[in-house]
Every structure is written in structure tokens, then in C-alpha cells.
PDB file of N, CA and C in Angstrom:
ATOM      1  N   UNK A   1      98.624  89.461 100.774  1.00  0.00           N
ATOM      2  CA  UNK A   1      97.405  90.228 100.774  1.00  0.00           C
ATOM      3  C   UNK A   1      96.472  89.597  99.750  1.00  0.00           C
ATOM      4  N   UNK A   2      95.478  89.501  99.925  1.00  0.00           N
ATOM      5  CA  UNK A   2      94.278  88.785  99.345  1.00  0.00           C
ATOM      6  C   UNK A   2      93.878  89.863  97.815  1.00  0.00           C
ATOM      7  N   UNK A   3      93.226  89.529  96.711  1.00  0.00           N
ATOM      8  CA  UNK A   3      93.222  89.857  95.603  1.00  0.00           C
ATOM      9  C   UNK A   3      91.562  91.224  96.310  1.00  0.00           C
ATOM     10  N   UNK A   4      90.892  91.056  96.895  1.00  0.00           N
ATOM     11  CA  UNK A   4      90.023  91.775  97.177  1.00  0.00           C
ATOM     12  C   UNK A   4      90.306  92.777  98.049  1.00  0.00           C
ATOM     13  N   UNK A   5      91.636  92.615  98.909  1.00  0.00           N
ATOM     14  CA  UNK A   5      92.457  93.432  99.641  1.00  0.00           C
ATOM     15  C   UNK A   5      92.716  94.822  98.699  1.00  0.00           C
ATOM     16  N   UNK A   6      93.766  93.994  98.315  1.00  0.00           N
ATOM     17  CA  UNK A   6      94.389  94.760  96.977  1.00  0.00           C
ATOM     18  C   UNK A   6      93.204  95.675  96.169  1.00  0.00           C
ATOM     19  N   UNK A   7      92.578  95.492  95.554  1.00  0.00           N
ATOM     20  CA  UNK A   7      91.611  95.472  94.947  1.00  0.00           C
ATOM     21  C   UNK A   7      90.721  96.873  95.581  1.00  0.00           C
ATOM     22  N   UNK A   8      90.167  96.647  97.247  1.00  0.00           N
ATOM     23  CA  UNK A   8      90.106  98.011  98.057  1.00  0.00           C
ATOM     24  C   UNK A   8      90.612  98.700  98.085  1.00  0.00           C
ATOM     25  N   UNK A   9      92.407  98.325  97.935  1.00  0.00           N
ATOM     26  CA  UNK A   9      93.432  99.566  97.859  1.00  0.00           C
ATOM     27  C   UNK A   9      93.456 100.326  97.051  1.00  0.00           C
ATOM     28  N   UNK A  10      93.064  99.786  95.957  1.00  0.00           N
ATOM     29  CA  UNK A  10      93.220 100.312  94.897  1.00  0.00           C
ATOM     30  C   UNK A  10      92.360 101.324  94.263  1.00  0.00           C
ATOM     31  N   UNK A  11      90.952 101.088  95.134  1.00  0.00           N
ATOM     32  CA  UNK A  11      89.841 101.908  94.930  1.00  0.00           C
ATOM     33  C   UNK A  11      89.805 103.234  96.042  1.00  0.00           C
ATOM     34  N   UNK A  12      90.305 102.581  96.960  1.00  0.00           N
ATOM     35  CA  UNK A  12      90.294 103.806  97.981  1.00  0.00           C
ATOM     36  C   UNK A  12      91.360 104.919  97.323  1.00  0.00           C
ATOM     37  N   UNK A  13      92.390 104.421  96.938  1.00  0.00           N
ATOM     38  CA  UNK A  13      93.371 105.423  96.524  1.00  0.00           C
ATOM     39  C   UNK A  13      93.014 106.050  95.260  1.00  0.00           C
ATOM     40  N   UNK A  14      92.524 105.332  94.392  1.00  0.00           N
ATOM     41  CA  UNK A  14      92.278 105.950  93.194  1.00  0.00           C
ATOM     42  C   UNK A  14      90.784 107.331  93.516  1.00  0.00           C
ATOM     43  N   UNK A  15      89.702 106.326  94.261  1.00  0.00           N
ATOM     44  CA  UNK A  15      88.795 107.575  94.662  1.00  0.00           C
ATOM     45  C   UNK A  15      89.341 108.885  95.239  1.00  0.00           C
ATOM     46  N   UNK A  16      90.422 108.568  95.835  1.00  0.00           N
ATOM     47  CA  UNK A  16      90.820 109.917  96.734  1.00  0.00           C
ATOM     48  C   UNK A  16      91.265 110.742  95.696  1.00  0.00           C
ATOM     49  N   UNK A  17      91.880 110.761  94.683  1.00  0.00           N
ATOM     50  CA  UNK A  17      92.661 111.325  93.832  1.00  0.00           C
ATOM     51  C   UNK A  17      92.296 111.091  91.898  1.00  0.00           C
ATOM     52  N   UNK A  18      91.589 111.746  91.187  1.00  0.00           N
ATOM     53  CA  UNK A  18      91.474 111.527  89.990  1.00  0.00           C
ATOM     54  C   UNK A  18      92.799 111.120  88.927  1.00  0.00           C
ATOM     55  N   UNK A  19      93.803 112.303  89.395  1.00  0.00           N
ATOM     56  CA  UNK A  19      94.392 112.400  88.487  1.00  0.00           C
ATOM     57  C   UNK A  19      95.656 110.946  88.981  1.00  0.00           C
ATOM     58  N   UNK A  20      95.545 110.753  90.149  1.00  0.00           N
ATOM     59  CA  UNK A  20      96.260 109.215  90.413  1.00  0.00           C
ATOM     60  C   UNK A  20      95.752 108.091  89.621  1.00  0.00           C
ATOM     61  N   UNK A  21      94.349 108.249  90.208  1.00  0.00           N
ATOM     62  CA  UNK A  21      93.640 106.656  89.565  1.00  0.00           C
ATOM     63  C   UNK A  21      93.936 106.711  88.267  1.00  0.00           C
ATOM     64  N   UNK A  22      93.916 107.334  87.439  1.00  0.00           N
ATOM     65  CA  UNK A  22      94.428 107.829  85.656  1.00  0.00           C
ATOM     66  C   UNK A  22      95.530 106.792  85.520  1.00  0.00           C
ATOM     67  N   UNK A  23      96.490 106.834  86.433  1.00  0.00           N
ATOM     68  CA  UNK A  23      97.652 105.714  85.726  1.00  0.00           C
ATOM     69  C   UNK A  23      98.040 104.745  87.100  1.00  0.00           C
ATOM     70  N   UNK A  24      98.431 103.640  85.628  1.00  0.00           N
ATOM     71  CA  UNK A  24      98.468 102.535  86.778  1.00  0.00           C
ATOM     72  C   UNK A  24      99.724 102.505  87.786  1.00  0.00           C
ATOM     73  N   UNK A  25     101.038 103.245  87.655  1.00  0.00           N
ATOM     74  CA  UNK A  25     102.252 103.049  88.533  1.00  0.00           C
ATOM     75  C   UNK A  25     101.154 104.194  89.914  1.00  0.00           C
ATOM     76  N   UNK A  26     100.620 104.869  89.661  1.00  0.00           N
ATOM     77  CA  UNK A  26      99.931 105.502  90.407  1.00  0.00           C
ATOM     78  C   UNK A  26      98.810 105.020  91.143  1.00  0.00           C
ATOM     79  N   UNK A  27      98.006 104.058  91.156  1.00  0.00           N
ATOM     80  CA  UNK A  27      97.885 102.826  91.668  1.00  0.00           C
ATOM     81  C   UNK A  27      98.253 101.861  92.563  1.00  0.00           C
ATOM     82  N   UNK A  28      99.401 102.007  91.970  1.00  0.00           N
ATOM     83  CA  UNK A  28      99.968 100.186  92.345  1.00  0.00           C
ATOM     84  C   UNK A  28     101.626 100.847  93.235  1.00  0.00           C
ATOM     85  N   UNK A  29     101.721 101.876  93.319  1.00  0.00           N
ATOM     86  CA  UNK A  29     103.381 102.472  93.813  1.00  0.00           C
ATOM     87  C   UNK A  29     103.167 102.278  94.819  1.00  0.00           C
ATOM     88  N   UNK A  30     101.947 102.635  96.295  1.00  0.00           N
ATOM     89  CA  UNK A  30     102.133 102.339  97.151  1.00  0.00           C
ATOM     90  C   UNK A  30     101.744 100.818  97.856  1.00  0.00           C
ATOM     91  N   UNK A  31     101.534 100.111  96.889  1.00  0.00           N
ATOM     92  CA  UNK A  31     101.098  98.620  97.480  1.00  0.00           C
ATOM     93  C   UNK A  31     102.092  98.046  98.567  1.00  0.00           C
ATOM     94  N   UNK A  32     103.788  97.507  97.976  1.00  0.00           N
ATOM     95  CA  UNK A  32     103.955  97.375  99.361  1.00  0.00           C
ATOM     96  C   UNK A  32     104.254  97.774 100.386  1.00  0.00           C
ATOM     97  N   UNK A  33     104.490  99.110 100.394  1.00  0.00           N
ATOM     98  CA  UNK A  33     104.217 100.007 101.343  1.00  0.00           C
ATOM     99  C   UNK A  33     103.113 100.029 102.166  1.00  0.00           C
ATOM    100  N   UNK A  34     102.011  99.696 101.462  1.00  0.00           N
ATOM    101  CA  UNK A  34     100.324  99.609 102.238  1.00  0.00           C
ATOM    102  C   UNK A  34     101.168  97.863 103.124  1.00  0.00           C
ATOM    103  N   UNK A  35     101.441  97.012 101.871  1.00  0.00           N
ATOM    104  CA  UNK A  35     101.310  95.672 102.814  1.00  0.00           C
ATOM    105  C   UNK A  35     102.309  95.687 104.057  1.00  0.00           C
ATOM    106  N   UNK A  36     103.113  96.255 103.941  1.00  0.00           N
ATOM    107  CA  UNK A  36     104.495  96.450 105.327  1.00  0.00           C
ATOM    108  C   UNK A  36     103.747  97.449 106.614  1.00  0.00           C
ATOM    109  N   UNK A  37     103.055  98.687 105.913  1.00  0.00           N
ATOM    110  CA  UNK A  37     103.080  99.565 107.387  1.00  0.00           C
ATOM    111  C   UNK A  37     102.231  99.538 107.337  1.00  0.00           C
ATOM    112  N   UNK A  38     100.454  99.185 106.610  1.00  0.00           N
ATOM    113  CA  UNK A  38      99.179  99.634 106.984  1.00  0.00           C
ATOM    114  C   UNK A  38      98.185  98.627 106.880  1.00  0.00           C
ATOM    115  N   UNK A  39      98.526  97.481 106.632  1.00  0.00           N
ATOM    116  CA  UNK A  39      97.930  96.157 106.281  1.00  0.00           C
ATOM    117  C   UNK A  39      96.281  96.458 106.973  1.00  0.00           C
ATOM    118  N   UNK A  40      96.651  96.757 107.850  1.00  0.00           N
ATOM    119  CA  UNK A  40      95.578  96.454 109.182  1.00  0.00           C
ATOM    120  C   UNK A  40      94.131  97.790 108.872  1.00  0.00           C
ATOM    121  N   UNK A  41      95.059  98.773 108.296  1.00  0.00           N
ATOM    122  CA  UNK A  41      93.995  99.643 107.870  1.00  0.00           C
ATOM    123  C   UNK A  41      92.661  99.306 106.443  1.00  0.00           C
ATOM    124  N   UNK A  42      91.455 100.096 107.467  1.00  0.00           N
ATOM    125  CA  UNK A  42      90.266  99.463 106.382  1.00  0.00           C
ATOM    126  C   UNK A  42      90.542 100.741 105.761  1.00  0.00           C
ATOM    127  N   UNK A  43      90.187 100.776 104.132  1.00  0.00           N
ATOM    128  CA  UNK A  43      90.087 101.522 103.617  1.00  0.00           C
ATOM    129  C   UNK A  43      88.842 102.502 103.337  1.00  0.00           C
ATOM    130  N   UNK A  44      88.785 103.754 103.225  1.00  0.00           N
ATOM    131  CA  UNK A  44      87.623 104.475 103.278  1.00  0.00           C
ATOM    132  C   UNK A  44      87.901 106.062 104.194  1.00  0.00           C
ATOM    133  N   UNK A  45      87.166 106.614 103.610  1.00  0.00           N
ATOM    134  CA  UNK A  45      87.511 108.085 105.180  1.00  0.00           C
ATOM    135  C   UNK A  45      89.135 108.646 104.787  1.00  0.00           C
ATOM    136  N   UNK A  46      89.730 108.350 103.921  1.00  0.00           N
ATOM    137  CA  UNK A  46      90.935 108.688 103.477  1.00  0.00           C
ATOM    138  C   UNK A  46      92.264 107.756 105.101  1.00  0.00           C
ATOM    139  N   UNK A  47      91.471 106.658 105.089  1.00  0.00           N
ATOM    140  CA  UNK A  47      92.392 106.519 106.076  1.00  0.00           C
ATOM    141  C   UNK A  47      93.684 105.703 106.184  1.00  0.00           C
ATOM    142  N   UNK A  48      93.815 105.004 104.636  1.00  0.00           N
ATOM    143  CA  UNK A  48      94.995 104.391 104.263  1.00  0.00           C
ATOM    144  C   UNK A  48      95.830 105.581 103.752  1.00  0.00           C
ATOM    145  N   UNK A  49      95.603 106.298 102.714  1.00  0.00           N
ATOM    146  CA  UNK A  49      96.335 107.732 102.629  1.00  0.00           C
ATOM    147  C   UNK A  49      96.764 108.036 104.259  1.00  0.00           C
ATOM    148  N   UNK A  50      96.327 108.468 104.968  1.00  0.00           N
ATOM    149  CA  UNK A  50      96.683 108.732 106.393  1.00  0.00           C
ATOM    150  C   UNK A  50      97.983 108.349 106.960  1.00  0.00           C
ATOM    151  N   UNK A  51      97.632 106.795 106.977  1.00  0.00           N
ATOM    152  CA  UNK A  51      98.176 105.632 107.532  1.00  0.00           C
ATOM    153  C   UNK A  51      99.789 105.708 106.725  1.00  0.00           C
ATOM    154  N   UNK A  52      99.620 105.979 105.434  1.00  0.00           N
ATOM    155  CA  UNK A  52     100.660 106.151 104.630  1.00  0.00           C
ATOM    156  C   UNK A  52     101.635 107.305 104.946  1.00  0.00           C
ATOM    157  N   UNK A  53     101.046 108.506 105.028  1.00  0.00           N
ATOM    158  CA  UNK A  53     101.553 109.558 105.454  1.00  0.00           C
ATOM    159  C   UNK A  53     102.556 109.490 106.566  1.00  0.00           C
ATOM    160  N   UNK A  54     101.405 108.960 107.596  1.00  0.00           N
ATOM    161  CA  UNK A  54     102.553 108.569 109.200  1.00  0.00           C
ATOM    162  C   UNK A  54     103.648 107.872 108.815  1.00  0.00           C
ATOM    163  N   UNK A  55     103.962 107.125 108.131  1.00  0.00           N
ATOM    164  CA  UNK A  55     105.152 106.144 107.806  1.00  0.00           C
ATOM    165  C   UNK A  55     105.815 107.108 106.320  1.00  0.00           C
ATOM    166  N   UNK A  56     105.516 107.949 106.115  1.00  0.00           N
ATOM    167  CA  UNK A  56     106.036 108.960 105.084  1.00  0.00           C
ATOM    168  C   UNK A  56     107.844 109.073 104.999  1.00  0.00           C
ATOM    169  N   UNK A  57     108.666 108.896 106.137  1.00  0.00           N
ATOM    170  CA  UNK A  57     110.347 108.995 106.180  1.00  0.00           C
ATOM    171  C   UNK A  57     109.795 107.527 105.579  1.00  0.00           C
ATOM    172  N   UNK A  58     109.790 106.615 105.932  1.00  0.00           N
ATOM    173  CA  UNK A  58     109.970 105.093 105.128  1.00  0.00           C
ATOM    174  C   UNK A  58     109.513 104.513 104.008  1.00  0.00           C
ATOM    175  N   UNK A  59     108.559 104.933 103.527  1.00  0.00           N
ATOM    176  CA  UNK A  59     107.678 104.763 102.324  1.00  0.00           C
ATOM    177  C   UNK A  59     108.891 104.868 100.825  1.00  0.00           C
ATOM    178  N   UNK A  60     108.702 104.213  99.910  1.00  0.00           N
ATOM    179  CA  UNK A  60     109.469 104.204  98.757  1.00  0.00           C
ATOM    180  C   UNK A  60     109.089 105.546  98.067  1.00  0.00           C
ATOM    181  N   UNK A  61     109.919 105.484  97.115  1.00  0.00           N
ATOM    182  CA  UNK A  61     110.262 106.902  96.558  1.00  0.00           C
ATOM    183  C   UNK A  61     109.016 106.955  95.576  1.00  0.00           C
ATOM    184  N   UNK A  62     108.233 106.243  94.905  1.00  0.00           N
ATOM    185  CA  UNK A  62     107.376 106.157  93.962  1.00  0.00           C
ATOM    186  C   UNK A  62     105.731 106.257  94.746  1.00  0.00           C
ATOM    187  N   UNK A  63     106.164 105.780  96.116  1.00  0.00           N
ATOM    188  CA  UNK A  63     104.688 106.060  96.796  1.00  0.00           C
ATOM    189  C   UNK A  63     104.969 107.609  97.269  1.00  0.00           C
ATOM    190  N   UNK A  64     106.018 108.225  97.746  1.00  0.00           N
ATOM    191  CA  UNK A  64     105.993 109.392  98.270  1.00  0.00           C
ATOM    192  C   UNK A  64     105.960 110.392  97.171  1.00  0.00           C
ATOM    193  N   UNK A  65     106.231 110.400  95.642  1.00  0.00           N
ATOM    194  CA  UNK A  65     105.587 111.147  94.636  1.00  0.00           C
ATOM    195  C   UNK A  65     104.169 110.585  94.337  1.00  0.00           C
ATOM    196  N   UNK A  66     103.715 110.235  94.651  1.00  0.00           N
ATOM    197  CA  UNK A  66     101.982 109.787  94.380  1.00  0.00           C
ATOM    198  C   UNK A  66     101.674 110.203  95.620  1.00  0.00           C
ATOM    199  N   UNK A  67     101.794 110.426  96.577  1.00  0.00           N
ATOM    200  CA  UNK A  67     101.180 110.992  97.697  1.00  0.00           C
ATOM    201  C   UNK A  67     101.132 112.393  97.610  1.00  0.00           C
ATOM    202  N   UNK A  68     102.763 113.065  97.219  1.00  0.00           N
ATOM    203  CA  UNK A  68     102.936 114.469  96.786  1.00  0.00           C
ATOM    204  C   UNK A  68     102.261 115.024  95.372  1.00  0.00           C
ATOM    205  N   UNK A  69     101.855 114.316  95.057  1.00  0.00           N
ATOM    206  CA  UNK A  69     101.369 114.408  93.669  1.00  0.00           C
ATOM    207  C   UNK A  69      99.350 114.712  93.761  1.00  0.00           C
ATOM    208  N   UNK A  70      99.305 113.895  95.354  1.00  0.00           N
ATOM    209  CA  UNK A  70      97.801 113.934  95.326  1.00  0.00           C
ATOM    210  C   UNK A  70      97.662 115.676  96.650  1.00  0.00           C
ATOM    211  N   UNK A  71      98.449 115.661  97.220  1.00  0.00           N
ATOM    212  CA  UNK A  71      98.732 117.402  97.829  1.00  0.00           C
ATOM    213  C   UNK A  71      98.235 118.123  96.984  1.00  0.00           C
ATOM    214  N   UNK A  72      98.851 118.513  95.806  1.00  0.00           N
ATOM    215  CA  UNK A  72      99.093 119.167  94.583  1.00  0.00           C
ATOM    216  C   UNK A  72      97.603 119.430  94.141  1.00  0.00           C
ATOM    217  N   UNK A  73      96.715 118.758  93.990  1.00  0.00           N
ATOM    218  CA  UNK A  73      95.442 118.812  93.522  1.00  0.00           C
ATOM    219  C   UNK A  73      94.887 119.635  94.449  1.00  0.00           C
TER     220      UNK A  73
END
């Protein structure tokens, strides 16, 4: 994944969620998770969150508390 890739991910996810963007494992937990099941998704419209969700049984344990963590709010 390209450094400007990354970089979108990182903004889309952090915009969606304040208290995520705050720390960096919160950030960066679902990266390869984004690069395995959602590569293809543009970010924006909450639609990598989405994209994440659908693949939610497979997702690592550190992206599925940052996802549950952004519910919570």
C-alpha cells in the first residue's frame, strides 16, 4: 500500500472517531486488515469502517476493539 494510501486511512478513521484518532495503536490496528479485506475501498462516507465491519468474524483482535470502541461513542 502506497504511503498516501495509508495516510487516507488513517484520516478517514481517525475523522470518524475522536477518541480513536487520540492514540496511535488506534490508528494503525486496523491497517492490515484494511490492506487484506478492503484495499479497494476509497475512503470517506464512513465507508472503510463499513468495509471493515463486513469482514468483522476475520479482522484481528486489536482492529475489532477499535471498531467496538468507536460504537461506544
Amino acid at each position: 500500500m502506497s504511503k498516501l494510501r495509508f495516510a487516507i486511512l488513517v484520516l478517514a478513521i481517525g475523522c470518524s472517531g475522536a477518541a480513536v484518532a487520540q492514540t496511535a495503536d488506534g490508528r494503525g490496528a486496523c491497517k492490515a486488515d484494511y490492506d487484506r479485506y478492503c484495499a479497494g475501498t476509497l475512503p470517506g462516507g464512513g465507508r472503510v469502517v463499513a468495509c471493515l465491519n463486513k469482514q468483522h468474524h476475520q479482522l484481528s483482535d486489536a482492529c475489532k476493539q477499535v471498531l467496538a470502541s468507536r460504537k461506544k461513542q
